[in-house]
Protein backbone atom coordinates (compact mmCIF):
# COMPACT_ATOMS: atom_id res chain seq x y z
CA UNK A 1 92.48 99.38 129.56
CA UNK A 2 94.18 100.86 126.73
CA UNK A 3 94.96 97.56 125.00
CA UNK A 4 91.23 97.21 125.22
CA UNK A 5 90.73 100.21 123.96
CA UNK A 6 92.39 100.45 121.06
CA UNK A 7 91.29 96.59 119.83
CA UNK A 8 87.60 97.66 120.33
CA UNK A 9 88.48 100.52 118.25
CA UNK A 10 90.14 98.53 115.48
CA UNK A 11 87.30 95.47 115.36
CA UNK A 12 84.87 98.69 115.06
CA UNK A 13 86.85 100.72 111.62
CA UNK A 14 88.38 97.60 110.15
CA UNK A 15 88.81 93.90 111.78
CA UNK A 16 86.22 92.94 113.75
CA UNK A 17 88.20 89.86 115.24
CA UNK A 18 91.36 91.69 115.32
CA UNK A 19 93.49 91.31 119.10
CA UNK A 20 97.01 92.01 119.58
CA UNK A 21 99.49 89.70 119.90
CA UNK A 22 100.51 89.12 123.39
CA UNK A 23 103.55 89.85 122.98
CA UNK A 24 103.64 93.17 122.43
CA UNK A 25 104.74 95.26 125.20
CA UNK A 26 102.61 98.54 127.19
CA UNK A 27 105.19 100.27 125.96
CA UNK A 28 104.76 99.27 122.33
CA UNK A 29 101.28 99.73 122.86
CA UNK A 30 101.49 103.48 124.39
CA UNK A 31 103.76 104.43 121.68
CA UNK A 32 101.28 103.22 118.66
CA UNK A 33 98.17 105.22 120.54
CA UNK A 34 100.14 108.72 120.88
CA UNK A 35 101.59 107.84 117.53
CA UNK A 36 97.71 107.94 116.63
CA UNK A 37 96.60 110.78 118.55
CA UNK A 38 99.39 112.73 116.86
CA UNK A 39 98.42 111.89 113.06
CA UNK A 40 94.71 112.50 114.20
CA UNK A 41 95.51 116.35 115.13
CA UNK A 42 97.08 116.69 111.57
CA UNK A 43 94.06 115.18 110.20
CA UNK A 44 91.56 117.84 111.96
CA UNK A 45 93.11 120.57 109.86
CA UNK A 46 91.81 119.04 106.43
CA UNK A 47 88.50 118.18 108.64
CA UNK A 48 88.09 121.93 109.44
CA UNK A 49 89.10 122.74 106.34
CA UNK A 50 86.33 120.82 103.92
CA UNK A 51 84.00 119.30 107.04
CA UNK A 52 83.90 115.80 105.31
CA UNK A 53 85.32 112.66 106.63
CA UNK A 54 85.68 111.96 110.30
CA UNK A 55 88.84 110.13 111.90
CA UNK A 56 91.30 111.06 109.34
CA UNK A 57 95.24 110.34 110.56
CA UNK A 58 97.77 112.36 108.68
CA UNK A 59 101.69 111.59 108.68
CA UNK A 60 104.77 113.36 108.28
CA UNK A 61 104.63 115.87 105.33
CA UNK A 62 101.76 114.68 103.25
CA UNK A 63 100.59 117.32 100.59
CA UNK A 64 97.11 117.98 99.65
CA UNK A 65 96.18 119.51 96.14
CA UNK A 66 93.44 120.83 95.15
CA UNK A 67 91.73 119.98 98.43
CA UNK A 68 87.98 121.22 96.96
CA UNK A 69 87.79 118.21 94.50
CA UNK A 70 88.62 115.76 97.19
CA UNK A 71 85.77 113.40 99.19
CA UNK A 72 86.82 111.67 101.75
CA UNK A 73 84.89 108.92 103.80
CA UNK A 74 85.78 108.04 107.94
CA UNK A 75 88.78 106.46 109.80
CA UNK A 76 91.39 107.44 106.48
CA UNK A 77 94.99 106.82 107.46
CA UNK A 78 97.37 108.68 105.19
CA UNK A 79 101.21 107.94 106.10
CA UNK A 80 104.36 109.85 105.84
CA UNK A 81 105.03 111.98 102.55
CA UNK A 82 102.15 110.83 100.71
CA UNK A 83 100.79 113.18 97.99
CA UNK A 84 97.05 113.67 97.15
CA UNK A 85 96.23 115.52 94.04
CA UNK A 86 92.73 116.19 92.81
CA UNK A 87 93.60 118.15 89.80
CA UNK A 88 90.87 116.77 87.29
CA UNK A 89 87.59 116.54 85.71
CA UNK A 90 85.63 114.55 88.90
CA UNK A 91 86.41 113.98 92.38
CA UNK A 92 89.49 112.04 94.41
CA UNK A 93 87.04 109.37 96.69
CA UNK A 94 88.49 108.08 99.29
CA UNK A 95 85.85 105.51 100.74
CA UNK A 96 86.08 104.45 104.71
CA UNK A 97 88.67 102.99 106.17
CA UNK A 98 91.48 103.54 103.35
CA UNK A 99 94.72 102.73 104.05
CA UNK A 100 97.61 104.81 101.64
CA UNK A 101 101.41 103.74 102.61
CA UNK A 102 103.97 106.14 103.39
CA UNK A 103 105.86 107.89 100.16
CA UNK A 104 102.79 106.93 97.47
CA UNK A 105 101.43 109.32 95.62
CA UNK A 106 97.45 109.50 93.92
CA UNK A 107 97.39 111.67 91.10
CA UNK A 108 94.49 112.34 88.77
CA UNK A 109 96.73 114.57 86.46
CA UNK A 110 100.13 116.35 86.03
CA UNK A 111 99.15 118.40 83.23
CA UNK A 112 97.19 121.48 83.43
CA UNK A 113 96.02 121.42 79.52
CA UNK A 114 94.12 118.20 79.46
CA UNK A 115 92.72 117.24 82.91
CA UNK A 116 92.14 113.35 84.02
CA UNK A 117 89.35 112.31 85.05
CA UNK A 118 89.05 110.76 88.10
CA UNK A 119 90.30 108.48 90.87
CA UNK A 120 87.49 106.33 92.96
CA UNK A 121 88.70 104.21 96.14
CA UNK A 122 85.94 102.29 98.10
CA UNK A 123 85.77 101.10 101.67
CA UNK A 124 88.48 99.40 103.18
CA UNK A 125 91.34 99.70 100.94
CA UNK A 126 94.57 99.11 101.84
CA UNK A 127 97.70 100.55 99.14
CA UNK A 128 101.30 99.48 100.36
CA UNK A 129 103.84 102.03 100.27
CA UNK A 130 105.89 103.68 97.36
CA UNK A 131 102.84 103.40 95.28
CA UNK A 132 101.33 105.88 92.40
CA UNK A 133 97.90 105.76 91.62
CA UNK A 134 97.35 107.81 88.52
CA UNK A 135 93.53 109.10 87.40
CA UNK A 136 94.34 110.35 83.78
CA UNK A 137 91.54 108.25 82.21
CA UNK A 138 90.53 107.39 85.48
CA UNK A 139 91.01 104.43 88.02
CA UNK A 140 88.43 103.19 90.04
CA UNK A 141 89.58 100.51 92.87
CA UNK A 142 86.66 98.37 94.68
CA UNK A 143 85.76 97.53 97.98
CA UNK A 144 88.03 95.50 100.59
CA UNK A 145 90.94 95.27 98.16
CA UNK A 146 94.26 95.08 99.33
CA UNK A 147 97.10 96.27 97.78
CA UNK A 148 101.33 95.75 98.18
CA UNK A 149 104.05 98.00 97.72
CA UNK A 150 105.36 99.84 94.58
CA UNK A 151 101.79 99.28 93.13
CA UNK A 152 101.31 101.73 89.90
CA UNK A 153 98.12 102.10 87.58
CA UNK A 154 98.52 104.01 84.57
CA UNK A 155 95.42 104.92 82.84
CA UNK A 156 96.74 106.59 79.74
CA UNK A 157 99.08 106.08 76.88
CA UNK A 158 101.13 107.91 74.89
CA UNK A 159 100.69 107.99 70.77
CA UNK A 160 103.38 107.47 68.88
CA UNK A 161 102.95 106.29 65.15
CA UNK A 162 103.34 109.82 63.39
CA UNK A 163 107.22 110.09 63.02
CA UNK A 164 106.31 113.83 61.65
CA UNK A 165 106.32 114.88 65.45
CA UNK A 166 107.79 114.31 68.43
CA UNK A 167 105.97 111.46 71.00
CA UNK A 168 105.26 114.18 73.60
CA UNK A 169 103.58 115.82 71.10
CA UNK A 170 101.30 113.64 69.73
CA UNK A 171 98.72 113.39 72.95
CA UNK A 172 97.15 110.63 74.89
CA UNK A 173 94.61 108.33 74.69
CA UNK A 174 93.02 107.05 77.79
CA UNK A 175 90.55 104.12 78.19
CA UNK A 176 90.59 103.70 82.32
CA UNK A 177 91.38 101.35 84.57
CA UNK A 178 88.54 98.96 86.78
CA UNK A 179 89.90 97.16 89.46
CA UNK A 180 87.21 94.98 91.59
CA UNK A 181 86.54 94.15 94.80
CA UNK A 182 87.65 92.01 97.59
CA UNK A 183 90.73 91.58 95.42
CA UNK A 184 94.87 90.89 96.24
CA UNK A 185 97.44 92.16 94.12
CA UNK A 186 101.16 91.81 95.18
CA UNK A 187 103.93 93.99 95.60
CA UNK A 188 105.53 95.78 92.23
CA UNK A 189 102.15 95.05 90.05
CA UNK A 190 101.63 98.06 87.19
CA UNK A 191 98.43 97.83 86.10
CA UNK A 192 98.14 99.46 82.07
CA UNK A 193 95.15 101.85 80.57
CA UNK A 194 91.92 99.83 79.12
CA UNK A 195 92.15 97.11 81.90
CA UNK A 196 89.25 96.08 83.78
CA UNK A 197 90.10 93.03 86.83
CA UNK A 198 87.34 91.08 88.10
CA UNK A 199 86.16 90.70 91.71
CA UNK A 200 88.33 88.16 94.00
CA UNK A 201 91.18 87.86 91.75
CA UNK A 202 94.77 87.63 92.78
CA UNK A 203 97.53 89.65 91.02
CA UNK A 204 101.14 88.05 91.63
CA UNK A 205 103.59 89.59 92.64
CA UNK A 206 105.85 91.71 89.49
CA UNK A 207 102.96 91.23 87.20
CA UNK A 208 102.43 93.88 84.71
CA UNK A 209 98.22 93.67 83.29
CA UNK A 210 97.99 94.92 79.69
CA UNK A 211 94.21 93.19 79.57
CA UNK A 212 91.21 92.39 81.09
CA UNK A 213 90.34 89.53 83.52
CA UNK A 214 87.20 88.31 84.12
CA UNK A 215 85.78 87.33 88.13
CA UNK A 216 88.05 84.75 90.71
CA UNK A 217 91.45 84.17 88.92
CA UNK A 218 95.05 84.19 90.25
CA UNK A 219 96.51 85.81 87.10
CA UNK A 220 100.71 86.80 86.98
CA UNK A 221 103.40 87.40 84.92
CA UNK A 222 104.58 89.68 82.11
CA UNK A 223 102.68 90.38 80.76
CA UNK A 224 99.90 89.11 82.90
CA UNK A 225 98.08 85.76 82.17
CA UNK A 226 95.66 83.53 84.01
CA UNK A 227 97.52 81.39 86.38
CA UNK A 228 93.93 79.23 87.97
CA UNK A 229 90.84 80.05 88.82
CA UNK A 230 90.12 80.34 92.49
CA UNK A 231 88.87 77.51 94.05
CA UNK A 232 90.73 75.29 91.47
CA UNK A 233 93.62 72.23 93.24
């Protein structure tokens, strides 16, 4: 009953052919539904607190900033030590069904003087852990992408060229960072300000992107560079 249970609840938020492998135990089982139950009670304090989102499973020690700015959509599963900030210009989205691994941080900004702008994850998202998500010139991430660990967008850059001054005091410039939908991009990918990824492309693995790629390529490497197009022997 409870194996059936929890599948119909998973092929309802996210998979809707998902079953559990038969060889997982009723123990096994037991343990990942009170494991649930417990992250759901930490999520009903943010619930009470802004009434927006339903279903929202909390972790261990995750930190919420600036919880006014935030929007979040239904079934959001936050993991151990994650930390939200919404310090910025516009809103922290979270769309339904986000996944965010355990010790990754989503920042929109770290500096108080010159606020970000924004940080905008659709529906059914899934971010590995240990990454960091920043919003400075803001990052928008599209529907039913998923996303490995160590992942790190960085929508800002430093100037640099006057050697009158020192490089923290010269400013930013920030362009933003686009990436589409339905897209896969592997573990340790840093993704750099001004870059805009297509729809159903593939980021390998230890890529860094300093530029744009258009819709449906498998694009790696450092920096990044179209491997194939999708579809392609």
């Amino acid at each position: 009953m409870l194996k059936r249970t929890l599948e119909k609840y998973i092929q309802e938020t996210k998979t809707k052919d998902f079953k559990f492998d038969n060889n997982l135990s009723s123990t096994v089982l037991f343990s990942f539904f009170l494991q649930k139950i417990v992250s759901l009670l930490k999520g009903l304090k943010f619930y009470h607190f802004s009434k927006r989102g339903k279903f929202l499973f909390f972790g261990t020690s995750v930190k919420l900033f600036n919880r006014n700015n935030m929007q979040f959509g239904n079934n959001i599963n936050i993991q151990d030590y994650v930390k939200l900030s919404a310090l910025g210009k516009d809103k922290l989205l979270l769309g339904n069904n986000v996944n965010i691994g355990s010790f990754s941080q989503v920042i929109i900004s770290t500096s108080f003087n010159n606020l970000g702008e924004f940080i905008r994850i659709g529906n059914n998202v899934g971010i590995g852990e240990f990454s960091y998500i920043g919003g400075g010139g803001g990052t928008t991430i599209g529907d039913d992408t998923i996303i490995g660990q160590y992942f790190s967008t960085h929508p800002e850059n430093h100037n640099f060229l006057d050697s009158n001054f020192l490089i923290r005091e010269q400013g930013v410039t920030r362009k933003g960072i686009v990436i589409g939908r339905n897209c896969w991009i592997g573990s340790k990918v840093a993704i750099l300000d001004g870059v805009t990824i297509g729809n159903n492309c593939v980021v390998a693995a230890g890529s860094v992107v300093t530029k744009s790629f258009d819709n449906g390529l498998v694009i790696g490497g450092v920096p990044a560079k179209v491997i194939k197009k999708i579809g392609d022997a």
